[in-house]
Protein backbone atom coordinates (compact mmCIF):
# COMPACT_ATOMS: atom_id res chain seq x y z
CA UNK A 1 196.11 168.39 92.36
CA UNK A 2 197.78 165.34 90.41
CA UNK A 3 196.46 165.55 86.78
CA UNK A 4 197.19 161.73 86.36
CA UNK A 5 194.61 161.35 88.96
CA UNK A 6 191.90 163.43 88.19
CA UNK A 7 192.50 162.48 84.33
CA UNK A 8 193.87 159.39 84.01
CA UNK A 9 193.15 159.13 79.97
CA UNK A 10 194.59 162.70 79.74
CA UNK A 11 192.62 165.80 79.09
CA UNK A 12 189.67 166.18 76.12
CA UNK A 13 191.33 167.63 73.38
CA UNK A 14 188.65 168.47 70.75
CA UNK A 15 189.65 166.89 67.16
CA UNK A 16 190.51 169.05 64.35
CA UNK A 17 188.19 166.48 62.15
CA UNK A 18 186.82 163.48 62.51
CA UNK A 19 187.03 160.89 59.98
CA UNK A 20 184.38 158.00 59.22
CA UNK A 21 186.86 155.61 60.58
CA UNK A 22 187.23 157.32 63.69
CA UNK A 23 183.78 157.81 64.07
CA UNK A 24 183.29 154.02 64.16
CA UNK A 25 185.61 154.02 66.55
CA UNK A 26 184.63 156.43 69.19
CA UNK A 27 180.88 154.90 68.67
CA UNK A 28 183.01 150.89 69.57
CA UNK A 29 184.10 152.69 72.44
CA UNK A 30 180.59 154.03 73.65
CA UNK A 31 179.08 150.24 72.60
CA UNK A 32 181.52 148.95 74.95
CA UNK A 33 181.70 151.10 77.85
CA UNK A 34 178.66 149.44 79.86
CA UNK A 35 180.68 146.41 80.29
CA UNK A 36 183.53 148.03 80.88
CA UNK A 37 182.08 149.97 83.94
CA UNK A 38 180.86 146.48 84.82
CA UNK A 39 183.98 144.75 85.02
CA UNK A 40 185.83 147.91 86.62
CA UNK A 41 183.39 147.69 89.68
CA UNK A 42 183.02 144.02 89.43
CA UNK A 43 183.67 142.48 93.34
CA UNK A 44 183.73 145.73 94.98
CA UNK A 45 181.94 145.99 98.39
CA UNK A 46 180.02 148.93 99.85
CA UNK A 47 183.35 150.45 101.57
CA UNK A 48 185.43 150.21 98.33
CA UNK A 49 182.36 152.00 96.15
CA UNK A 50 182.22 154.98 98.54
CA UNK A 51 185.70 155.30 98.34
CA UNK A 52 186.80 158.40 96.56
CA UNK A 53 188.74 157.63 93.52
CA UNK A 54 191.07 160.31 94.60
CA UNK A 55 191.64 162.98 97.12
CA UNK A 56 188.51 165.82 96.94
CA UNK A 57 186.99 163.75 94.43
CA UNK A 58 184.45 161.49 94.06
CA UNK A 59 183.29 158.40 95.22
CA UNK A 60 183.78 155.19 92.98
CA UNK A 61 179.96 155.07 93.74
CA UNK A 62 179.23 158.63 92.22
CA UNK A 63 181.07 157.97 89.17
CA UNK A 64 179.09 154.99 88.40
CA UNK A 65 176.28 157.12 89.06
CA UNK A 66 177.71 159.88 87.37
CA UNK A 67 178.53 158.26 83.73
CA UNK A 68 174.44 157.44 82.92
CA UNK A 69 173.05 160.94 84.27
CA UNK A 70 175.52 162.25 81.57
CA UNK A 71 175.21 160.15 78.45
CA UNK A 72 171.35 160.34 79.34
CA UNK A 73 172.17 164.25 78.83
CA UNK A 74 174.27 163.44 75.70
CA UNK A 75 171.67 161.25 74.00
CA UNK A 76 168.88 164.17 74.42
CA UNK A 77 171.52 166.50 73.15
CA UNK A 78 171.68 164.23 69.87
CA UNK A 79 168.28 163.87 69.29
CA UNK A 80 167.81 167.35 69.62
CA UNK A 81 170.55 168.34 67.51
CA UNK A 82 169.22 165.48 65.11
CA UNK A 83 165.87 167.01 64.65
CA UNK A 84 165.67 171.07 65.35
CA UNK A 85 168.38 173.47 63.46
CA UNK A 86 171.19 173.91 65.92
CA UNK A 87 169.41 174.11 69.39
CA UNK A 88 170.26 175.35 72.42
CA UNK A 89 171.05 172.64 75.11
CA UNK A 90 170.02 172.79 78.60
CA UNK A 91 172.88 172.15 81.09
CA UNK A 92 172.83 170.60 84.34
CA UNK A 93 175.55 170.85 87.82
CA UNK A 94 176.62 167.51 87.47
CA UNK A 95 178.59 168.11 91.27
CA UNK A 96 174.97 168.80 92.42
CA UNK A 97 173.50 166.06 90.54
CA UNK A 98 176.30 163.63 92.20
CA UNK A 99 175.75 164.40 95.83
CA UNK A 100 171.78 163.38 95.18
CA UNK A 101 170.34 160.74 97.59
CA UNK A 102 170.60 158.31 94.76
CA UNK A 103 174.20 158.66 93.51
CA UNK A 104 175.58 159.20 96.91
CA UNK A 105 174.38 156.18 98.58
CA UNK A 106 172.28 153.95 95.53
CA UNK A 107 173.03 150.68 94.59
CA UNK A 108 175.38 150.81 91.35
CA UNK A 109 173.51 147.62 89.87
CA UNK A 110 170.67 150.35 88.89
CA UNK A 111 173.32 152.60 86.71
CA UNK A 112 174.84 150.03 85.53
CA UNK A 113 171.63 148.46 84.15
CA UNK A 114 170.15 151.62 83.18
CA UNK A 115 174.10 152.64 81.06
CA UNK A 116 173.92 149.24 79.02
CA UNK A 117 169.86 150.23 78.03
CA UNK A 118 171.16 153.47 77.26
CA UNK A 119 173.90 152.56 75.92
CA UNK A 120 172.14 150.25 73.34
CA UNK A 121 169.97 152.69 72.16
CA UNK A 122 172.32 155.18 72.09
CA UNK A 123 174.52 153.58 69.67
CA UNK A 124 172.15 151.74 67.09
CA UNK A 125 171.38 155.84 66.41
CA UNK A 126 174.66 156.70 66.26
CA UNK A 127 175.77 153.79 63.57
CA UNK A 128 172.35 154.82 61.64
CA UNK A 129 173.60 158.50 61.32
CA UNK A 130 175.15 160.08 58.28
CA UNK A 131 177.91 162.38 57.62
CA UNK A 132 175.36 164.72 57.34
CA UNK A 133 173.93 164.45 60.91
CA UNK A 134 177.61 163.94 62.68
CA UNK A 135 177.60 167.93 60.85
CA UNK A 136 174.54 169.08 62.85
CA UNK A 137 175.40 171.30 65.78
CA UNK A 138 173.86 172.41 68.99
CA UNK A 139 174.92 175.25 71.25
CA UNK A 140 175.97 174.87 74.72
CA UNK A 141 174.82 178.04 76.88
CA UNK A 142 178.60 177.60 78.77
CA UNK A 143 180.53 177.69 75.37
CA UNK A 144 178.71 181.10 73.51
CA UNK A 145 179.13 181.84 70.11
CA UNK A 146 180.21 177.99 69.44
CA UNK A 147 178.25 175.42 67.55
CA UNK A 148 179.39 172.08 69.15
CA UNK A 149 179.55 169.89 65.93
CA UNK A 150 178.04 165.97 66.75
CA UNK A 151 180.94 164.26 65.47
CA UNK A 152 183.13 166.62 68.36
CA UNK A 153 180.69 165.83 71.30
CA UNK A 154 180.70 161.75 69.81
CA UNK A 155 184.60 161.89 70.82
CA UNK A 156 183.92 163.53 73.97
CA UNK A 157 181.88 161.25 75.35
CA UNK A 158 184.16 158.44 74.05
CA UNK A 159 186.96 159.82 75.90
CA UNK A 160 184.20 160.86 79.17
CA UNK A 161 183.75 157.15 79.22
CA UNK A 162 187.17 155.75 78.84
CA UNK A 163 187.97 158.66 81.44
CA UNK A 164 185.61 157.37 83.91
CA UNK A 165 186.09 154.00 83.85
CA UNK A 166 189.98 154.65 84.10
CA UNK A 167 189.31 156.02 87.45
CA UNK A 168 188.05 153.39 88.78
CA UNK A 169 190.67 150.91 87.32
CA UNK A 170 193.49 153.00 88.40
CA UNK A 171 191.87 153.37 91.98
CA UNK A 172 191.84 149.30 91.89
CA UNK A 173 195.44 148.89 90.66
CA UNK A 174 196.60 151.70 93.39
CA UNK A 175 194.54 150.11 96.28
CA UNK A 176 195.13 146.38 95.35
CA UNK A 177 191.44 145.48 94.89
């Protein structure tokens, strides 16, 4: 499988630390992926979104789908962290969650709606937290014996959404769209 394809931004590669600068910003990057997603679909017809973005992967459509089903996840994760001593998260199959009714065949005008709401809400928390809450951890059930520090999973979902928007962008610039 090409790497460049199936990670176009390059692999997530935890930080050793995260600084208040780049806090701000992997949070600028969160703010602004809605209308990035926006502009990276922006023109594309029904065939184009249920093409994959490459080979065994999928659909331009699913990713769409894909990115608010998992900050939805992320923002839970947060507010959990944010208010019980290092909680347990529950995980989902996001490859099951993807071949739903809804993300296989659903208009993207609903994810992308629902990812800017999110989005909004998401990140007037995240610029109201202090060091002290980007230090609160929660445990992920696939990753035992680690505490997944906030500030960490705040640059992983940066990079998730620069990731998936770059899939789509790249599928454009390799297609011609």
């Amino acid at each position: 499988m090409n790497d460049e394809l199936r990670y176009p931004v390059g692999r997530f590669e935890p930080p050793a630390s995260v600084t208040p600068a780049d806090r701000a910003g992997f949070i600028d990057v969160i703010a602004n992926a809605p209308a990035r997603m926006r502009a990276a679909v922006a023109g594309l017809d029904d065939s184009q979104l249920d093409a994959p973005y490459r080979p065994g992967g999928w659909t331009v459509r699913q990713v769409v789908h894909h990115v608010p089903d998992s900050h939805m996840n992320a923002y839970v994760r947060f507010r959990l962290a944010l208010t019980e001593p290092n909680p347990v998260i529950r995980p989902y199959n996001e490859a099951d969650w993807a071949q739903l009714p809804d993300a296989r065949s659903g208009p993207v005008a609903y994810s992308l709606a629902l990812l800017e709401s999110l989005h909004a809400r998401w990140v007037a928390l995240l610029r109201a937290m202090t060091d002290e809450d980007f230090a609160r951890t929660y445990r992920h059930p696939d990753q035992p014996g680690r505490d997944l520090p906030l500030s960490e999973v705040l640059a992983n979902y940066a990079w998730h959404s620069r990731h998936h928007v770059a899939h789509i962008t790249r599928l454009r610039d390799r297609m011609g769209w």
